[in-house]
Protein backbone atom coordinates (compact mmCIF):
# COMPACT_ATOMS: atom_id res chain seq x y z
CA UNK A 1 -129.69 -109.86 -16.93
CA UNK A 2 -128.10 -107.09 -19.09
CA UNK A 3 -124.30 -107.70 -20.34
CA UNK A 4 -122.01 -104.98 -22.50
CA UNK A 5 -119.52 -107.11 -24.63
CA UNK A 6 -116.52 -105.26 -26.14
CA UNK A 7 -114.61 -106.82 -28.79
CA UNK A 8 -111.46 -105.74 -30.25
CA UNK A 9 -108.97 -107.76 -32.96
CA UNK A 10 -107.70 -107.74 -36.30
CA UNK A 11 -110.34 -106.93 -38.84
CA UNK A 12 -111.40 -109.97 -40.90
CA UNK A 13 -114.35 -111.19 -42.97
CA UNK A 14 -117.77 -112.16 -41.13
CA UNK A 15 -116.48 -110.69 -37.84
CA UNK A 16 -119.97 -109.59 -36.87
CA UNK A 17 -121.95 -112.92 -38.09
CA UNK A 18 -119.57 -114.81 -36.01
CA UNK A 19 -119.99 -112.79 -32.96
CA UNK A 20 -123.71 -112.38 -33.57
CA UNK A 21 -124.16 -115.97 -34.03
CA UNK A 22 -122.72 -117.21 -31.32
CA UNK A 23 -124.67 -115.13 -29.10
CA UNK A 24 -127.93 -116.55 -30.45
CA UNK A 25 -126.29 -120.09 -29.83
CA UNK A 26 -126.27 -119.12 -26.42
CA UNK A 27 -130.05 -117.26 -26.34
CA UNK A 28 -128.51 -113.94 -26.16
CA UNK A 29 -130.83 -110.94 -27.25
CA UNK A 30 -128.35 -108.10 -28.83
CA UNK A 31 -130.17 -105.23 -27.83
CA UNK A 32 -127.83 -102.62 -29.38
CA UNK A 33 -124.82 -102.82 -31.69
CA UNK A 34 -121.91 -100.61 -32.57
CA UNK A 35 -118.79 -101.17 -34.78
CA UNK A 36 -115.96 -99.36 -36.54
CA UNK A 37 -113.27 -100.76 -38.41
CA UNK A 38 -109.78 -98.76 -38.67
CA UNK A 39 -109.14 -99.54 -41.98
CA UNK A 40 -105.72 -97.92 -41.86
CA UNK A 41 -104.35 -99.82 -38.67
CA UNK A 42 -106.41 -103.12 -40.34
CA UNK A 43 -108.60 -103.22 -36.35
CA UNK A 44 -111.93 -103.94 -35.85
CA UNK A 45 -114.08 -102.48 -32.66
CA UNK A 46 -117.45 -103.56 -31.43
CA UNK A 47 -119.75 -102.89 -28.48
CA UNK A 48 -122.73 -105.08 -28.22
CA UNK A 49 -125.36 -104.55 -25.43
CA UNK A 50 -126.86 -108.33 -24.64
CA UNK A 51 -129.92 -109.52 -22.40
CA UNK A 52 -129.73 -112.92 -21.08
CA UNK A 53 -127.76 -115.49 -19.17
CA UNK A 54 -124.38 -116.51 -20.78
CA UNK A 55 -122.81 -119.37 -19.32
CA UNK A 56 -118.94 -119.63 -18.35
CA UNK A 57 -117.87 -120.82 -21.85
CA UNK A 58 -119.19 -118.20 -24.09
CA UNK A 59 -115.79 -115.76 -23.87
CA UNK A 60 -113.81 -119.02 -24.85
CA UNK A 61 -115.90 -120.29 -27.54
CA UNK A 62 -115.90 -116.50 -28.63
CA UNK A 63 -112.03 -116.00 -28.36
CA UNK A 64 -111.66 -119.36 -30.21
CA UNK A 65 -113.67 -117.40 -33.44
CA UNK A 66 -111.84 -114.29 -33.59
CA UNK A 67 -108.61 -113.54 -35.03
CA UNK A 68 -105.44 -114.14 -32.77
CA UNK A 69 -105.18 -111.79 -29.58
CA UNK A 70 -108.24 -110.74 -29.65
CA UNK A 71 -109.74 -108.49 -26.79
CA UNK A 72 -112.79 -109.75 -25.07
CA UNK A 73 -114.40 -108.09 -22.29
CA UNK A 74 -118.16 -108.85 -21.06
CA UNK A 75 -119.35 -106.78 -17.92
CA UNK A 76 -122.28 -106.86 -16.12
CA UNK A 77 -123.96 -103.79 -13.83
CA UNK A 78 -121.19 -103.61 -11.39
CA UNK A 79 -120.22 -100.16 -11.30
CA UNK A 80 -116.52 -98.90 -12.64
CA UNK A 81 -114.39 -98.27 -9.68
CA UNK A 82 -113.07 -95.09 -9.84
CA UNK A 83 -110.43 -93.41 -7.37
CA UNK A 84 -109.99 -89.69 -8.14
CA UNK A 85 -106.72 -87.60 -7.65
CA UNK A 86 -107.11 -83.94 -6.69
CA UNK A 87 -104.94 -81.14 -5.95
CA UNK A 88 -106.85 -77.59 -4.39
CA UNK A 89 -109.61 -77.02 -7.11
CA UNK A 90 -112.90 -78.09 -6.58
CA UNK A 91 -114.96 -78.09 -10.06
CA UNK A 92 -113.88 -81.40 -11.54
CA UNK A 93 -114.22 -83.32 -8.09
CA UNK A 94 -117.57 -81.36 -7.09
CA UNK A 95 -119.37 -82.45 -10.56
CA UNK A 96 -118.22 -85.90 -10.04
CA UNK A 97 -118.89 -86.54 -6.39
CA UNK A 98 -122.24 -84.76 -7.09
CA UNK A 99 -123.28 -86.94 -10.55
CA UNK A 100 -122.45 -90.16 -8.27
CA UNK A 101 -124.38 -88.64 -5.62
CA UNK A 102 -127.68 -87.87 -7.98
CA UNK A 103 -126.96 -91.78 -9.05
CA UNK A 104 -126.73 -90.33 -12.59
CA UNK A 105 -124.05 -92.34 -13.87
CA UNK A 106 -122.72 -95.99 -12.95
CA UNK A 107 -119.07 -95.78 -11.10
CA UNK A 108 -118.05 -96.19 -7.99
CA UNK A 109 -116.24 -93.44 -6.50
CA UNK A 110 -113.83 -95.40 -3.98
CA UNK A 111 -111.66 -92.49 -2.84
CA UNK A 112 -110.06 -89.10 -3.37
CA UNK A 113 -106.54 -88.59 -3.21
CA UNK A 114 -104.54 -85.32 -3.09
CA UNK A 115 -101.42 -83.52 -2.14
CA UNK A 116 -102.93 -80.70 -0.27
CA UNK A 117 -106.04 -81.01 2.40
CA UNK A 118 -107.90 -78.26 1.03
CA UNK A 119 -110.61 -80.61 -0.64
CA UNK A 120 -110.75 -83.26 2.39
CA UNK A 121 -113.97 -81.25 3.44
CA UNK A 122 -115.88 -81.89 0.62
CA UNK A 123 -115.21 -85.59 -0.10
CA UNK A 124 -115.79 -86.61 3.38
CA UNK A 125 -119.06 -84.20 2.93
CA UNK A 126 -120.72 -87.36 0.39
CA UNK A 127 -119.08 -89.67 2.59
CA UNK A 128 -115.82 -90.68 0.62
CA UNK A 129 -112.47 -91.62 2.32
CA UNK A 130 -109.94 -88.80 1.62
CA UNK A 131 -106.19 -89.19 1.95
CA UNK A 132 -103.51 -86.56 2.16
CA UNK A 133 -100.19 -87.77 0.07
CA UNK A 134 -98.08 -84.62 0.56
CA UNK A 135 -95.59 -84.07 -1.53
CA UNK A 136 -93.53 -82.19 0.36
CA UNK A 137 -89.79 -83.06 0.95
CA UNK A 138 -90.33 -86.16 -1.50
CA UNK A 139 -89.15 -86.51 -5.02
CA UNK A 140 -91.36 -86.76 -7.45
CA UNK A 141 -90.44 -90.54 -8.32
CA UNK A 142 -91.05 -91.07 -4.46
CA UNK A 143 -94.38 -88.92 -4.17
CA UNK A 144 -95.62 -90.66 -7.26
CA UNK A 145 -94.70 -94.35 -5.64
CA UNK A 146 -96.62 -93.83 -2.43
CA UNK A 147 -100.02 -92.33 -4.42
CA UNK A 148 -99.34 -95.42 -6.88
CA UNK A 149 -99.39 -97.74 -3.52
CA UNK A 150 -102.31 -96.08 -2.07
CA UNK A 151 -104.59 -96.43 -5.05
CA UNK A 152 -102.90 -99.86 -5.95
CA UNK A 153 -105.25 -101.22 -2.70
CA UNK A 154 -108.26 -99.92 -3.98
CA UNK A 155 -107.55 -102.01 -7.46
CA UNK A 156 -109.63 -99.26 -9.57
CA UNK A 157 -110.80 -99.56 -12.96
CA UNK A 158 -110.32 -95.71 -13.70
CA UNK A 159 -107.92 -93.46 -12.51
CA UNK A 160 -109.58 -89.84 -13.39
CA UNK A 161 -107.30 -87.01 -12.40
CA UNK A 162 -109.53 -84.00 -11.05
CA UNK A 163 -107.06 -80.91 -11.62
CA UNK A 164 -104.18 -82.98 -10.34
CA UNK A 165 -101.76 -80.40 -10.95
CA UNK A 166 -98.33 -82.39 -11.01
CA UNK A 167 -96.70 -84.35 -13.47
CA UNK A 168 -96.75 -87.55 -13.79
CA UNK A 169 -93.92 -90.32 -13.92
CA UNK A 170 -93.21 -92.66 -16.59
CA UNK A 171 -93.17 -95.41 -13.54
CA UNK A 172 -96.67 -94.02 -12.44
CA UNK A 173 -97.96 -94.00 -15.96
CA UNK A 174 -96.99 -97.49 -16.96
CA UNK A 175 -98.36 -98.81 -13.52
CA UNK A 176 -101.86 -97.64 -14.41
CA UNK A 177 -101.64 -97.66 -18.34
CA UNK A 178 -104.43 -97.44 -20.09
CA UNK A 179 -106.74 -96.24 -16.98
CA UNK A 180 -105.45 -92.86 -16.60
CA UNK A 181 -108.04 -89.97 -17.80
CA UNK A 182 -106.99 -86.28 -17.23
CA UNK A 183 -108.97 -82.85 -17.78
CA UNK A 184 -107.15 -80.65 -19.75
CA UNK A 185 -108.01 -76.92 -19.61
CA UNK A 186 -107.61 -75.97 -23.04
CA UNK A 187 -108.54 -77.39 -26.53
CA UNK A 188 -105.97 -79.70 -27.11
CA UNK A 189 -102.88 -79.83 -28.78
CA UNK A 190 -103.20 -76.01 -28.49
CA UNK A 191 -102.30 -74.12 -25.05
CA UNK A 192 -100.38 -76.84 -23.81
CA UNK A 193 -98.90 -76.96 -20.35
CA UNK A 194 -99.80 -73.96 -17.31
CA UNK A 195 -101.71 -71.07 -17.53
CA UNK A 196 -103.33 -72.17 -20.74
CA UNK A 197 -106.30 -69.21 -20.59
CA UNK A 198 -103.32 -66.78 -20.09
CA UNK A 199 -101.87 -68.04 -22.88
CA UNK A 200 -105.36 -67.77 -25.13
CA UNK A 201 -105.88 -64.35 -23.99
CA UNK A 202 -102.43 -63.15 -25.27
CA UNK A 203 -103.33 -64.74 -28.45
CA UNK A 204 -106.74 -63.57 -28.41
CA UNK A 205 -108.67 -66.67 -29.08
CA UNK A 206 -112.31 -66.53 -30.01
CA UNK A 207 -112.87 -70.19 -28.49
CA UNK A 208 -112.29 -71.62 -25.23
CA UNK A 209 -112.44 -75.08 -24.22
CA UNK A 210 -111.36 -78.27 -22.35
CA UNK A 211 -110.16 -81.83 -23.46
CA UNK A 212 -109.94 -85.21 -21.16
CA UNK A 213 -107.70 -88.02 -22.44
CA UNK A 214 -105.90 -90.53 -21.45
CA UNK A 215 -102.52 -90.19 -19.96
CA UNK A 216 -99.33 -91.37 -21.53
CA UNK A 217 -95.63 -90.10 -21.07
CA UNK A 218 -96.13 -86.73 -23.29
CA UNK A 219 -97.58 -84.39 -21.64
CA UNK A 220 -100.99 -83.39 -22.27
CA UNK A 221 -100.55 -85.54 -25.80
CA UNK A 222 -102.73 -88.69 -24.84
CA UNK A 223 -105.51 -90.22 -26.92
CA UNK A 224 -108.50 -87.38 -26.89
CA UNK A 225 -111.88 -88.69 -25.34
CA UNK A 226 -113.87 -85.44 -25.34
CA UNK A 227 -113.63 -82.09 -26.12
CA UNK A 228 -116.01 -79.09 -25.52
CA UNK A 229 -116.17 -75.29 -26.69
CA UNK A 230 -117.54 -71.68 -26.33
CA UNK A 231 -117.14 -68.67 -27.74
CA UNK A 232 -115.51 -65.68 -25.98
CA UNK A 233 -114.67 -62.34 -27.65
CA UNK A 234 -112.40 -59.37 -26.81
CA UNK A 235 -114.10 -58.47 -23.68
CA UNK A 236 -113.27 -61.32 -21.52
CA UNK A 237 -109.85 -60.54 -20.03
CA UNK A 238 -107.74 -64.23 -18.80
CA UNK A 239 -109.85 -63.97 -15.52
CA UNK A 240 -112.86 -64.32 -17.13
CA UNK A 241 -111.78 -67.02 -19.59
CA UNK A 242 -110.98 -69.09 -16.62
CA UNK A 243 -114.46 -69.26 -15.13
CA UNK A 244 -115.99 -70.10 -18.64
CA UNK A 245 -113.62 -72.80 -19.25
CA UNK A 246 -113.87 -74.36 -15.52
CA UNK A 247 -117.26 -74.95 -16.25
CA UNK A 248 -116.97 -76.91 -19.86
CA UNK A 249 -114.10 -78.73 -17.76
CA UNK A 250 -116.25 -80.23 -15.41
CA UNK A 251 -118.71 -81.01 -18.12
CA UNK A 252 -116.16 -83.07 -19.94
CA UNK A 253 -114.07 -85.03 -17.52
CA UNK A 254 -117.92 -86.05 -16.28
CA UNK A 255 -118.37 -86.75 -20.02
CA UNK A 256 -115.39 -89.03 -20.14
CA UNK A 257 -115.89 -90.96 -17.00
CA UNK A 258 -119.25 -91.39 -18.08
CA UNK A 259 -117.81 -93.19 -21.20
CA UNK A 260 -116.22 -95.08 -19.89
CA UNK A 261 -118.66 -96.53 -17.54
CA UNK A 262 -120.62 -97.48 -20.14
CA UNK A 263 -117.74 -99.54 -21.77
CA UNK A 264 -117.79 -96.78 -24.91
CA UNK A 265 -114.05 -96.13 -24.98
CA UNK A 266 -111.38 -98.09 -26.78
CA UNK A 267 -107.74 -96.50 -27.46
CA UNK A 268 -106.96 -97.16 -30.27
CA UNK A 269 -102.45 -96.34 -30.65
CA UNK A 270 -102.76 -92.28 -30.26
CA UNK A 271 -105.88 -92.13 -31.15
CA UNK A 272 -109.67 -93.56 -29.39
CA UNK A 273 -112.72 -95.07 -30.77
CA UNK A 274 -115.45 -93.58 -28.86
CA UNK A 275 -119.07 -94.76 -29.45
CA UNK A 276 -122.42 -92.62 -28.54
């Protein structure tokens, strides 16, 4: 069997001998390694990729090791459930629903949610349960408390927001911290808000681009996953932009689920530790 353990603590001496050495205690094989220390925050961040069998006691005996409050994790193969919130555009969902479809990356996509019906076509085309949460003649507090009940009985791991094109509550936020991940259509913190590629036009950028993070309460100003570029030049009018930068959004948000299916991501305060 094939494990990913993630580790996350305090930084203190022998961290890795200790965490090594108690998987060869338990006839662990560490098939791959990464680690970064934040030497300014004083944290220390591992991913280990294991082959064997451990038994029940091995997260104990390794919490027992580390450095108070530690974060342990060990996951097998089970896919990441995911449950995906959509407004009317189709590029983020389509590349998503169509990577899970191709079995190229390991989540589970458990459902699509969205405010309008326009996209209930396609989901229920790769055989996906769709749901319509209007949010008509609701508050946003009250729109955001039924989506946040609906997704709350599917239990996901990741929340990815697919061109959800509303704003978030702090209530919905704090409900699903730390599982949120958004695509933003622009290179963040530049552009930030609507009509970003309208706004790069006026100022006659030279790069377009897209960023997913995770979501906190400032808009568009959560810990960076990925981010992607292209050139442009003077002869692509705000139009044109738009279709360039759809594309390197779907290519990212895929990017970023895909992280964190494999276990790679760790926020880390405003910032994230992302390993290849």
């Amino acid at each position: 069997m094939s494990y990913i353990l993630t580790t996350e603590c305090k930084d203190d001496i022998g961290l890795i001998a200790k965490i090594t050495s108690l998987c060869h205690e338990h006839d662990l094989n560490i098939t791959r390694n990464n680690e970064f220390v934040d030497k300014e925050g004083n944290r220390f961040f591992m991913r280990t990729e294991l082959s064997g069998a451990p038994n029940n006691s091995f997260i104990a005996q390794l919490q027992a090791l580390l450095p108070e409050g530690a974060k342990l994790n060990l996951y097998g193969q089970e896919r990441t459930k995911v449950v995906l919130l959509a407004t009317k555009e189709v590029h983020c969902l389509g590349g998503v629903l169509l990577k899970q479809y191709e079995q190229a990356f390991n989540i589970e996509v458990q459902a699509v949610i969205a405010n309008y019906d326009t996209l209930e076509p396609l989901v229920k085309g790769f055989g996906i349960p769709f749901h319509l949460v209007s949010h008509e003649g609701l508050t946003r507090s009250e729109h955001d408390a039924a989506m946040a009940e609906l997704i709350e009985q599917y239990n996901p791991d990741i929340v990815g927001l697919a061109k959800y094109m509303r704003i978030l509550t702090p209530e919905f936020v704090s409900r699903f911290e730390g599982r949120i991940i958004n695509i933003h259509h622009s290179s963040l913190p530049a552009f930030i808000g609507a009509k970003p590629y309208h706004q790069a036009f006026k100022r006659g950028v030279k790069i377009v681009g897209a960023t997913a993070h995770f979501v906190n309460d400032e808009l568009d100003e959560g810990p960076i996953i990925a981010q992607n570029v292209t050139q442009v030049s003077h002869a692509h009018n705000a139009e044109e932009m738009a279709k360039i930068g759809r594309d390197i959004e779907k290519t990212v948000f895929c990017n970023a689920l895909q992280l964190a299916c494999e276990h790679k991501l760790f926020i880390n305060g405003d910032k994230t530790v992302v390993f290849s």
